[in-house]
Protein backbone atom coordinates (compact mmCIF):
# COMPACT_ATOMS: atom_id res chain seq x y z
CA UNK A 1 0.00 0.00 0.00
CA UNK A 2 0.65 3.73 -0.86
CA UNK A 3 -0.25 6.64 0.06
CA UNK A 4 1.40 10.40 -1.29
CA UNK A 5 0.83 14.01 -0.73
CA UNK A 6 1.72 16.68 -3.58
CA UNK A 7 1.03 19.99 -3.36
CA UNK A 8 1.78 23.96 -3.93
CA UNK A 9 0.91 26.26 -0.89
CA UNK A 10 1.92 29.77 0.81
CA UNK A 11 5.06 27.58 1.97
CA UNK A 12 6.37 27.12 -1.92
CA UNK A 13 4.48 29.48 -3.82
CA UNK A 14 3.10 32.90 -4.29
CA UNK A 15 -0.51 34.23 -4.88
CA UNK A 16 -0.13 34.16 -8.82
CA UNK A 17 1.33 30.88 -8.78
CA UNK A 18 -1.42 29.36 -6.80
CA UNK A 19 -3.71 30.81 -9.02
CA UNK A 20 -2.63 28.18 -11.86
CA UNK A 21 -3.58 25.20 -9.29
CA UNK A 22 -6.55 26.42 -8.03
CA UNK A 23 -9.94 24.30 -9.47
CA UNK A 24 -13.02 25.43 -9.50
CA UNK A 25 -15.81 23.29 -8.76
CA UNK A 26 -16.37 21.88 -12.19
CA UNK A 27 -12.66 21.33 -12.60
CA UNK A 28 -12.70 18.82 -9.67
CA UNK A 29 -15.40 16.59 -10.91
CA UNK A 30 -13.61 16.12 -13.53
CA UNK A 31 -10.06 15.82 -12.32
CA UNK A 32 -11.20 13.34 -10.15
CA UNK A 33 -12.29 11.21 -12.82
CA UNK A 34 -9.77 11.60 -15.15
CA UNK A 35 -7.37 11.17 -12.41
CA UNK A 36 -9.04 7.24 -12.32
CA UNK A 37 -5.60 6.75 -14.26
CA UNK A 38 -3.34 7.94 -11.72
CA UNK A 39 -4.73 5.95 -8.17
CA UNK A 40 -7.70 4.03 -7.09
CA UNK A 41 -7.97 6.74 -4.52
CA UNK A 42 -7.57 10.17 -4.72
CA UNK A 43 -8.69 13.48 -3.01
CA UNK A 44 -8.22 17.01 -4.21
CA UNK A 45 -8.56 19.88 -1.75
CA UNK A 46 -8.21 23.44 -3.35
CA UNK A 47 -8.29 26.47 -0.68
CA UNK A 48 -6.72 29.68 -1.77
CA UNK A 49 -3.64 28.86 0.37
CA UNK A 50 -3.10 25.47 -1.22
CA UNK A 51 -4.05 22.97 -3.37
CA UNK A 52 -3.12 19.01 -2.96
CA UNK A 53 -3.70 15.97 -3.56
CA UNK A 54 -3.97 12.90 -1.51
CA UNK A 55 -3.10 9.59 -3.23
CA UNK A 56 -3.51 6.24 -2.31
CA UNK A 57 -3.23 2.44 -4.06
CA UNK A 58 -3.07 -0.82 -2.33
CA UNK A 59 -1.42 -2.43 -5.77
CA UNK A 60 1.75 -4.06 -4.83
CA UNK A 61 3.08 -3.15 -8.28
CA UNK A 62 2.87 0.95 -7.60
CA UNK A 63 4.73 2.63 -5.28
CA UNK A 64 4.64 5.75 -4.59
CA UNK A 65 7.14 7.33 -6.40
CA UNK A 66 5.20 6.10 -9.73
CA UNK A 67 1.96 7.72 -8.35
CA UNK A 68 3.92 11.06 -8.11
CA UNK A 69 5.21 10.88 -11.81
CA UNK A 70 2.03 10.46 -12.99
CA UNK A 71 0.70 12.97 -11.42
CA UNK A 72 3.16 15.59 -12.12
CA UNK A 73 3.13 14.61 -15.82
CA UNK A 74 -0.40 14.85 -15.85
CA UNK A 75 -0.75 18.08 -13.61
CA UNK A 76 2.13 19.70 -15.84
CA UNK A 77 0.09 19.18 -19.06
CA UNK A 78 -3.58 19.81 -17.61
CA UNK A 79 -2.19 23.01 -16.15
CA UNK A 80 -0.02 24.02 -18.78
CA UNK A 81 2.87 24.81 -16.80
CA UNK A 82 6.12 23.34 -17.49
CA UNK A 83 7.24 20.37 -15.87
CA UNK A 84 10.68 21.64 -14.73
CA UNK A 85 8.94 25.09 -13.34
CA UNK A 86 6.23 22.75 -11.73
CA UNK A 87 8.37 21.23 -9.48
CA UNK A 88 9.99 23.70 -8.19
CA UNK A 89 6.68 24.55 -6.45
CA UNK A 90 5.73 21.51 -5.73
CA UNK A 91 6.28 19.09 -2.07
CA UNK A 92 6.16 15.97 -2.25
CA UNK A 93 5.32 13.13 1.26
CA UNK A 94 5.35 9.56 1.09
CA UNK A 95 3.56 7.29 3.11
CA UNK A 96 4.29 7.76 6.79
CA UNK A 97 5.09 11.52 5.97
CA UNK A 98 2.04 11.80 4.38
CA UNK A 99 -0.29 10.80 6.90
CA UNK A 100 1.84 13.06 8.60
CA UNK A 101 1.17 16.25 6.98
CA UNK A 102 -2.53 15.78 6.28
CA UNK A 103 -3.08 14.81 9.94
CA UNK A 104 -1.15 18.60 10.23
CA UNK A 105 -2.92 20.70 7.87
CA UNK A 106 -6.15 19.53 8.76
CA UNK A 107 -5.72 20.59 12.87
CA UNK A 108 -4.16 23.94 11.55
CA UNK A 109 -0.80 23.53 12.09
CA UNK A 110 0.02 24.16 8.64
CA UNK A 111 -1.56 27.27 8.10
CA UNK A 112 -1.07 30.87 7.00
CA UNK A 113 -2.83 31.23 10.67
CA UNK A 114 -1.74 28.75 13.27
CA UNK A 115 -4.59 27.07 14.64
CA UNK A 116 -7.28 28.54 11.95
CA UNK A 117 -10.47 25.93 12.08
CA UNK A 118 -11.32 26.52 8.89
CA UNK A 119 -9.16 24.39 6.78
CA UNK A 120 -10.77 21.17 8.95
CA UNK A 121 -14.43 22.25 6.82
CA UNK A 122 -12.37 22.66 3.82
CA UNK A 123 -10.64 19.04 3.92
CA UNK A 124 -14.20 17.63 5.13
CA UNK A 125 -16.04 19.29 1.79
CA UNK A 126 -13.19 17.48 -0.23
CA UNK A 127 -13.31 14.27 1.37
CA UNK A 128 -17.38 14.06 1.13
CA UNK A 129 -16.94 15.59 -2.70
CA UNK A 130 -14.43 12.27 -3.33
CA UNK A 131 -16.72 10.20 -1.61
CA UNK A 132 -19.78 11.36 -3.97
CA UNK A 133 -18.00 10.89 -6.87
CA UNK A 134 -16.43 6.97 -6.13
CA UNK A 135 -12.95 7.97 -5.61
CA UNK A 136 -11.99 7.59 -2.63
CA UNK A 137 -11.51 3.82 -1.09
CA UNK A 138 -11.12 1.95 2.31
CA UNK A 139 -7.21 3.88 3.39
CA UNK A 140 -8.06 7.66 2.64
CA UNK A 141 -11.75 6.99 3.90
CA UNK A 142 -10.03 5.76 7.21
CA UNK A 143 -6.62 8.72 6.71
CA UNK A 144 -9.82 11.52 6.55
CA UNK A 145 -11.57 9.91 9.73
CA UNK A 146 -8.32 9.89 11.53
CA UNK A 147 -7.91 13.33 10.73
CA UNK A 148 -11.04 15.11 11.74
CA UNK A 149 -10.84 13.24 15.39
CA UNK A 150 -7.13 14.38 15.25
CA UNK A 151 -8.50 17.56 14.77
CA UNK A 152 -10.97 17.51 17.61
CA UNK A 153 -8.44 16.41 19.80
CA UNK A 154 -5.97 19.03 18.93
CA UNK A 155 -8.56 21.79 19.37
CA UNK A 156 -10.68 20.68 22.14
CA UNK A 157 -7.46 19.21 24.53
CA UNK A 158 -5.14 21.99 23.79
CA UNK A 159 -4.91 26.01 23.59
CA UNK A 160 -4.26 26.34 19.53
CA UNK A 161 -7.65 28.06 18.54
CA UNK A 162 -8.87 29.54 21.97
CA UNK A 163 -7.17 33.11 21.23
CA UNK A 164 -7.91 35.40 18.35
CA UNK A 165 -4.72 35.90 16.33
CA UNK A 166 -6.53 38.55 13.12
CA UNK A 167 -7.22 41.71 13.58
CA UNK A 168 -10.90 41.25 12.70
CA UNK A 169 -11.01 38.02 14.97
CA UNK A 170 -9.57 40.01 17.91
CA UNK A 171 -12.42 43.34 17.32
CA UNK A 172 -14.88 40.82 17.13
CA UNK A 173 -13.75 38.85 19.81
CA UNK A 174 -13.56 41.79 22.31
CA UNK A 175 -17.31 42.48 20.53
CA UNK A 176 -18.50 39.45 22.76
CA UNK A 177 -16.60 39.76 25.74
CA UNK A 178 -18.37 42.82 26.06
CA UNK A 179 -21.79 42.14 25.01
CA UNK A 180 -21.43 38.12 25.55
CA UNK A 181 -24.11 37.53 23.11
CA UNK A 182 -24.38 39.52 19.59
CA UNK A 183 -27.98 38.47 18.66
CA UNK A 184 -29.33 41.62 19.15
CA UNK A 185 -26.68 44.11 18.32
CA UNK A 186 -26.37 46.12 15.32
CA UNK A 187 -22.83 46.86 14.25
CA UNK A 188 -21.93 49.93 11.99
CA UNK A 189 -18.89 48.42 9.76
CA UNK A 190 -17.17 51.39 7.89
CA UNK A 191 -15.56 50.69 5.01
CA UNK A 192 -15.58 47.86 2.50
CA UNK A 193 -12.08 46.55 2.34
CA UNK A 194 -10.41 42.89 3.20
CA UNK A 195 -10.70 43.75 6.81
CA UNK A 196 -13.89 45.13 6.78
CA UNK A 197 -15.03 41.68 5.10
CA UNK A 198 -13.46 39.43 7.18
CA UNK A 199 -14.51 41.14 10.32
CA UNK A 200 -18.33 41.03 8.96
CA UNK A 201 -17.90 37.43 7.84
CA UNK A 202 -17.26 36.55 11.81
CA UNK A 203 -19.71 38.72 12.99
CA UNK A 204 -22.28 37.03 10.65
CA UNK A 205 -20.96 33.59 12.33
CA UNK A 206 -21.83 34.81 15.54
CA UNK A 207 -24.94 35.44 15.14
CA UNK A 208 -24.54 39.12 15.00
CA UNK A 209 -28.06 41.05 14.94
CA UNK A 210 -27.90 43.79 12.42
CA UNK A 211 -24.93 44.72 9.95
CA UNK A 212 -24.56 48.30 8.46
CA UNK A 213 -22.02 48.58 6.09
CA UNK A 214 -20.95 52.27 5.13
CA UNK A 215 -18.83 52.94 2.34
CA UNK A 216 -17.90 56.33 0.02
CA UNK A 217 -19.10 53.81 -2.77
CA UNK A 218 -22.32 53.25 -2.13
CA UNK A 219 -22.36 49.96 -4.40
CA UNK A 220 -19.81 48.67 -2.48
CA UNK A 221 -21.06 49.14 0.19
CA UNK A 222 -24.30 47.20 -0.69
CA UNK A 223 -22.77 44.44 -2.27
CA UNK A 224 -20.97 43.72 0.69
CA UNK A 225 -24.17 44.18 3.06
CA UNK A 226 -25.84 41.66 0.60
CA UNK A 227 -23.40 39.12 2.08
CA UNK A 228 -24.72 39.40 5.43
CA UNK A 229 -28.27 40.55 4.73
CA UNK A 230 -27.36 43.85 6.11
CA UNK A 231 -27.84 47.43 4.71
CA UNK A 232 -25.71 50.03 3.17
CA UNK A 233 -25.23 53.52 3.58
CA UNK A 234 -23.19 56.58 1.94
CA UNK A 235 -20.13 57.04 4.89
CA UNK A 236 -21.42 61.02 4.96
CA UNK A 237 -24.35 59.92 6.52
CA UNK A 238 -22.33 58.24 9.41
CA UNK A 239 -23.13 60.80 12.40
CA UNK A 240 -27.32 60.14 11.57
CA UNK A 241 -26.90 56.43 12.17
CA UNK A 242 -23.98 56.21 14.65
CA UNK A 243 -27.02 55.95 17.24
CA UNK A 244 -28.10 52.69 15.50
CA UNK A 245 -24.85 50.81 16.19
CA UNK A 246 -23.55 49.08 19.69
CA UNK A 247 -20.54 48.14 17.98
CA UNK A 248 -18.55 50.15 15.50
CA UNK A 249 -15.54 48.85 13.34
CA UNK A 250 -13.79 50.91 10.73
CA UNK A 251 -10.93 50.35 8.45
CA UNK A 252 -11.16 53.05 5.60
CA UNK A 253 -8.08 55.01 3.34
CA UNK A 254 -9.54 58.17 4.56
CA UNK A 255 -6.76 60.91 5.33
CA UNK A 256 -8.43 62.48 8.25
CA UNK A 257 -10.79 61.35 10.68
CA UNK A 258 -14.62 60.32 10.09
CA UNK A 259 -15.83 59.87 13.05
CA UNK A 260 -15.66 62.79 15.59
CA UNK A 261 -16.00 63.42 19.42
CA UNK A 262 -18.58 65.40 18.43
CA UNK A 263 -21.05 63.18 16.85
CA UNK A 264 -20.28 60.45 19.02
CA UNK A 265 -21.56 62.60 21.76
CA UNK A 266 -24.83 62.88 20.10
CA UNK A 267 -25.24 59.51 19.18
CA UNK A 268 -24.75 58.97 23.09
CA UNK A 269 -27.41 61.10 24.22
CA UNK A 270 -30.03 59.82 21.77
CA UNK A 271 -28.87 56.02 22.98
CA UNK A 272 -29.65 56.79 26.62
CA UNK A 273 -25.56 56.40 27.08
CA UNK A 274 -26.20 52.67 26.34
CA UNK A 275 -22.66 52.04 25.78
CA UNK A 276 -20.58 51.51 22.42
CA UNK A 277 -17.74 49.11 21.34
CA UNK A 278 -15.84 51.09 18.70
CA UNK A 279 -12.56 49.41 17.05
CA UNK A 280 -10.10 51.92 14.76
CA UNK A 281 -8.08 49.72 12.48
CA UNK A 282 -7.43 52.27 10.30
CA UNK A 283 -3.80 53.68 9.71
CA UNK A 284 -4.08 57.14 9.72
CA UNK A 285 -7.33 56.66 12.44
CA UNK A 286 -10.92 56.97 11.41
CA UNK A 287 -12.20 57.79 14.54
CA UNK A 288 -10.37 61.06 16.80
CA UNK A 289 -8.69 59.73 19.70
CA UNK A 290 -10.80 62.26 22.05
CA UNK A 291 -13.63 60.05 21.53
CA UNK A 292 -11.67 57.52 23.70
CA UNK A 293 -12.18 59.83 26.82
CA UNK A 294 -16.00 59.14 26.59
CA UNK A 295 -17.62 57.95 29.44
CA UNK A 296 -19.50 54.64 27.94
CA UNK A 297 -17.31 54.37 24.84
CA UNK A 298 -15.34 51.26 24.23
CA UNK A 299 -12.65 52.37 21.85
CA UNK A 300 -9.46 50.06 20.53
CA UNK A 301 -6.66 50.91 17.86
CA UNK A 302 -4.95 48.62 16.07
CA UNK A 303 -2.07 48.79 18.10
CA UNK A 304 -4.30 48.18 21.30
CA UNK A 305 -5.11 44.98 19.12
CA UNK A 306 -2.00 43.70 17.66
CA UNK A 307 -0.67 43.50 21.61
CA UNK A 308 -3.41 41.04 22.00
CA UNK A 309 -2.65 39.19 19.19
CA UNK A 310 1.06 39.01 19.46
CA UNK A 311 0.28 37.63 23.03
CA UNK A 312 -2.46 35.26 21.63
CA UNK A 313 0.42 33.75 19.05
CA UNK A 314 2.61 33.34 21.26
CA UNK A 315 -0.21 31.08 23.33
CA UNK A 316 -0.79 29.31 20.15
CA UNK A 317 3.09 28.18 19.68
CA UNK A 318 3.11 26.69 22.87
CA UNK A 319 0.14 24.85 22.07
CA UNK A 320 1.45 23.82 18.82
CA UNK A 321 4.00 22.18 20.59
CA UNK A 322 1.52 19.95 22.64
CA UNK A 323 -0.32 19.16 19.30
CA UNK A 324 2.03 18.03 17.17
CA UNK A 325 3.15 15.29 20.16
CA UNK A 326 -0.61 14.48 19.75
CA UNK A 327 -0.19 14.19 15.93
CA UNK A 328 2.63 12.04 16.22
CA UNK A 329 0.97 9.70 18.40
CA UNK A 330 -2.30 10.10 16.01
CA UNK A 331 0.44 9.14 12.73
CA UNK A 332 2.03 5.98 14.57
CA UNK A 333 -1.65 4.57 15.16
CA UNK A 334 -2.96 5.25 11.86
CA UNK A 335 0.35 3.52 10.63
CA UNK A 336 -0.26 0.32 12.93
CA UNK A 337 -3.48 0.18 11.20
CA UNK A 338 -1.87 0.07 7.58
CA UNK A 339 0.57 -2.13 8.23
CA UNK A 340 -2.18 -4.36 9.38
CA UNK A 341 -4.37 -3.68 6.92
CA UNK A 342 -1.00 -4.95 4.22
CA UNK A 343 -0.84 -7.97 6.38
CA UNK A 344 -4.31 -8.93 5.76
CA UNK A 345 -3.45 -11.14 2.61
CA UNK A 346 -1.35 -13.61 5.18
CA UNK A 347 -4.49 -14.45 6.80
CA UNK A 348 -5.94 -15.16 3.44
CA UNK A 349 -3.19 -17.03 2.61
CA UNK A 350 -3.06 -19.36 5.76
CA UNK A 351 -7.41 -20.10 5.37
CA UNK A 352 -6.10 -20.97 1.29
CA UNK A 353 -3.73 -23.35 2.79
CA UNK A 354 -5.62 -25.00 5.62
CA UNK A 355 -8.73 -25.34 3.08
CA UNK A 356 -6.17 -26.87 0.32
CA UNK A 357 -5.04 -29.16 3.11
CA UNK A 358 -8.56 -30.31 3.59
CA UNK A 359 -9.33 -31.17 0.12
CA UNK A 360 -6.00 -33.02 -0.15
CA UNK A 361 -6.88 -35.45 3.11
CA UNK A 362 -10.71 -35.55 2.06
CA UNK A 363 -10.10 -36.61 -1.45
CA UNK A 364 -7.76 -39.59 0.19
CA UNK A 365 -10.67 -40.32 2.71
CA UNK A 366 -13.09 -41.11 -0.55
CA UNK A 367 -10.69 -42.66 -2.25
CA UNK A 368 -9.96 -45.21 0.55
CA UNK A 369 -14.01 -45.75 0.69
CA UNK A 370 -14.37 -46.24 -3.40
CA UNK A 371 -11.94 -49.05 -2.50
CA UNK A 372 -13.56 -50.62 0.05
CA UNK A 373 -12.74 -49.56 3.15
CA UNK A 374 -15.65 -48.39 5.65
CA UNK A 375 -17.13 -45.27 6.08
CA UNK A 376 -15.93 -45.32 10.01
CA UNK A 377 -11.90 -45.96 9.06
CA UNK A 378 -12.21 -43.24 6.25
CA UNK A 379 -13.27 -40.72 9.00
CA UNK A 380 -10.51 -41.76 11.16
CA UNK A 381 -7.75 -41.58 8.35
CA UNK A 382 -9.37 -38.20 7.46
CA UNK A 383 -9.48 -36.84 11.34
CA UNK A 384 -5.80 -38.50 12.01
CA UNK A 385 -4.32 -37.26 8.99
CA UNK A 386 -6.11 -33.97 9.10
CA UNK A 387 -4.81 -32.82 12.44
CA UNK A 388 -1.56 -33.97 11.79
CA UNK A 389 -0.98 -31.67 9.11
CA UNK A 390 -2.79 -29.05 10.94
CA UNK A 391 -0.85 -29.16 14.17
CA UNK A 392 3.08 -29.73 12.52
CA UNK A 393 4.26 -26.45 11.81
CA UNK A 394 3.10 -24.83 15.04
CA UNK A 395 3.93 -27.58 16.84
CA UNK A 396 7.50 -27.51 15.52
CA UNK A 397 7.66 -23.68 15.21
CA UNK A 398 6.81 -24.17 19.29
CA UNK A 399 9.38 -27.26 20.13
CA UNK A 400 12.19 -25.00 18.63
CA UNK A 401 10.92 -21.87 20.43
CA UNK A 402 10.57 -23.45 23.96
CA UNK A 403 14.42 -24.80 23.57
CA UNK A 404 15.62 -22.05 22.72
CA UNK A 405 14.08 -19.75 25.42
CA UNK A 406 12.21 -17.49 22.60
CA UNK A 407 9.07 -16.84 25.41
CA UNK A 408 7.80 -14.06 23.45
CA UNK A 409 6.65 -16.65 20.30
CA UNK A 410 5.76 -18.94 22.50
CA UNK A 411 3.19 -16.44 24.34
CA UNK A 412 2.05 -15.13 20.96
CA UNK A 413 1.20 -18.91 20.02
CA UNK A 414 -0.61 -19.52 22.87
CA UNK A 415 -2.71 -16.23 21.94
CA UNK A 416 -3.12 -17.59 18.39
CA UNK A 417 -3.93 -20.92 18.99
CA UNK A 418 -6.40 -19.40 22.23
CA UNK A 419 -4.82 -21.64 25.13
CA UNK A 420 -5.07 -19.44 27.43
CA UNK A 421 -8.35 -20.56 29.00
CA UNK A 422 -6.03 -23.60 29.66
């Protein structure tokens, strides 16, 4: 048995590189059939941090350095890219380090973001995607398995995810330390950036209330609300809904402030001084420091949150540490359980020999009956003969073991041949 990892990621390869791997979701139906050729078992996961592909064959005549030929020749021409340039991108894990590295990038320990969860959803969409389409087979059903409860292990027994280590994780992570629960918050979002997106992508997760986007681009701005079934508004008209919003998040170009003491002052008084959690992430700042001196205000800079996240990733190395002990122990079990699963055909092979061993006293037992002899001597020849043959080669294998002191076979024989109830 087989099993190989190739892939391109962040690691080996920049943004317009991993473009060229990346396949849509048409692109994987069929490269998993076409790819038939290649394995009996195959898995594609494409994220835009990496794209790989997990092999596996239980022919005795491929190994896995034939898998990865074909597949590079095959990659190289379906991409277009040439084969010298492809490699150079490309790593490469066999086998143990295989199992390895999928059991890693699967609990996050392989990511742009240590610890980030959501590369375990990605890998599961893959896996069921294989699974719909007949590809995948009895060792990468059971390598994917292993994985996710690697995963829960790694993130439920250790540290790795419990600290937010984005700037749009931490602002919405201080969001629901002070609110606890979102559900009926509105939060103002200003801006409609790669910040701005991510940070309403977790508030959406969280079951945030109300999303207003603002943006100078008013289109933007509403194609972004669409996302989270929020609204838009034009960022001039800021101050007349700054009332609206218990949180507040902005990360705009703007070269001066857009959000004054002033108008934060009003917004106050019309919201009973209910307080508001307002996050600056800008660089120059959205929002005038003086606002910061208001009594119920709540306001953060992005240096007030990059000391929480450097502290956070520290927390998460440590924790790293602890999992990958746990994904070593995870590899050396899942690698018990191949080797096992390659022994399998000496079990078939022993039942083929005691069954041809059978036939051979059996046929002798007729024989002896077709020439007379009765029915009652035939079954004796047959039971005589039968455990004779049975019982030598243990026997022997036992005789030689017991005088020469080897008490480990001779307790695995007494296993095997269950005498221990005796």
């Amino acid at each position: 048995m087989s099993i190989l990892v190739v892939g391109v990621s962040h690691h080996t390869a920049p943004v317009d590189v991993r473009e060229k791997f990346s396949f849509s979701a048409e692109e994987l139906n069929q490269a998993l059939s076409v790819m038939g050729e290649i394995a009996a078992e195959r898995i594609i996961l494409s994220t835009c941090n990496r794209t790989e592909f997990y092999l596996a064959t239980a022919s005795t005549t491929d190994n896995g350095k034939q898998l990865q030929s074909r597949l590079t020749q095959w990659l190289a021409k379906s991409r277009q890219i040439d084969p010298a340039k492809l490699t150079s991108y490309l790593y490469t894990h066999f086998d143990e380090d295989a199992v390895k590295h999928i059991l890693r990038v699967v609990s996050g320990l392989d990511s742009m973001v240590l610890g980030e969860p959501q590369i375990l959803g990605q890998v599961k969409a893959s896996h069921q995607q294989a699974m719909e389409h007949k590809t995948t087979g009895p060792v990468l059903n059971r390598l994917m398995q292993y994985s996710f409860t690697t995963a829960k292990k790694v993130r439920t027994q250790t540290a790795i995810g419990a600290n937010p280590v984005s700037v749009a994780y931490a602002a919405v992570s201080l969001a629901k330390q002070i609110f606890s629960k979102l559900d009926k918050q509105t939060a103002l979002l200003v801006g409609a950036g790669e910040t701005i997106e991510l940070v309403g992508r977790h508030l959406h997760s969280n079951g945030i209330g109300h999303i207003i986007v603002a943006n100078r681009s008013i289109d933007k701005a509403q194609h972004l609300a669409n996302e989270f079934d929020g609204e838009a508004i034009a960022l001039e008209t800021i101050a007349e809904r700054l009332a609206d919003a218990d949180i507040v998040i902005s990360s705009t170009a703007a070269p001066i402030p857009i959000i004054g003491k002033g108008s934060v002052e009003r917004a106050l008084k019309q919201r009973k001084h209910q307080p508001i959690f307002m996050v600056d992430i800008a660089v120059p700042r959205d929002i005038e420091p003086e606002v910061g001196k208001l009594d119920d205000i709540y306001l953060y800079t992005v240096d007030d949150l990059q000391s929480v996240i450097e502290e956070n990733m520290q927390s998460r190395q440590q924790a790293a540490e602890q999992a990958e002990q746990m994904v070593e122990q995870e590899v050396g079990s899942f690698m018990d359980w191949l080797r096992a699963q390659s022994q399998l055909q000496l079990i078939r092979d022993y039942r083929t020999h005691t069954n041809q061993l059978k036939e051979d006293v059996l046929q002798k037992a007729l024989k002896q009956i077709e020439n007379g002899k009765s029915p009652e001597d035939a079954l004796q020849f047959l039971a005589h003969t039968l455990t004779n043959k049975l019982s030598h080669a243990p026997t022997a294998a036992m005789n030689k073991a017991a005088h020469s002191g080897n008490i480990q076979l001779l307790e695995a024989a007494r296993d095997l041949l269950d005498l221990n109830k005796k």
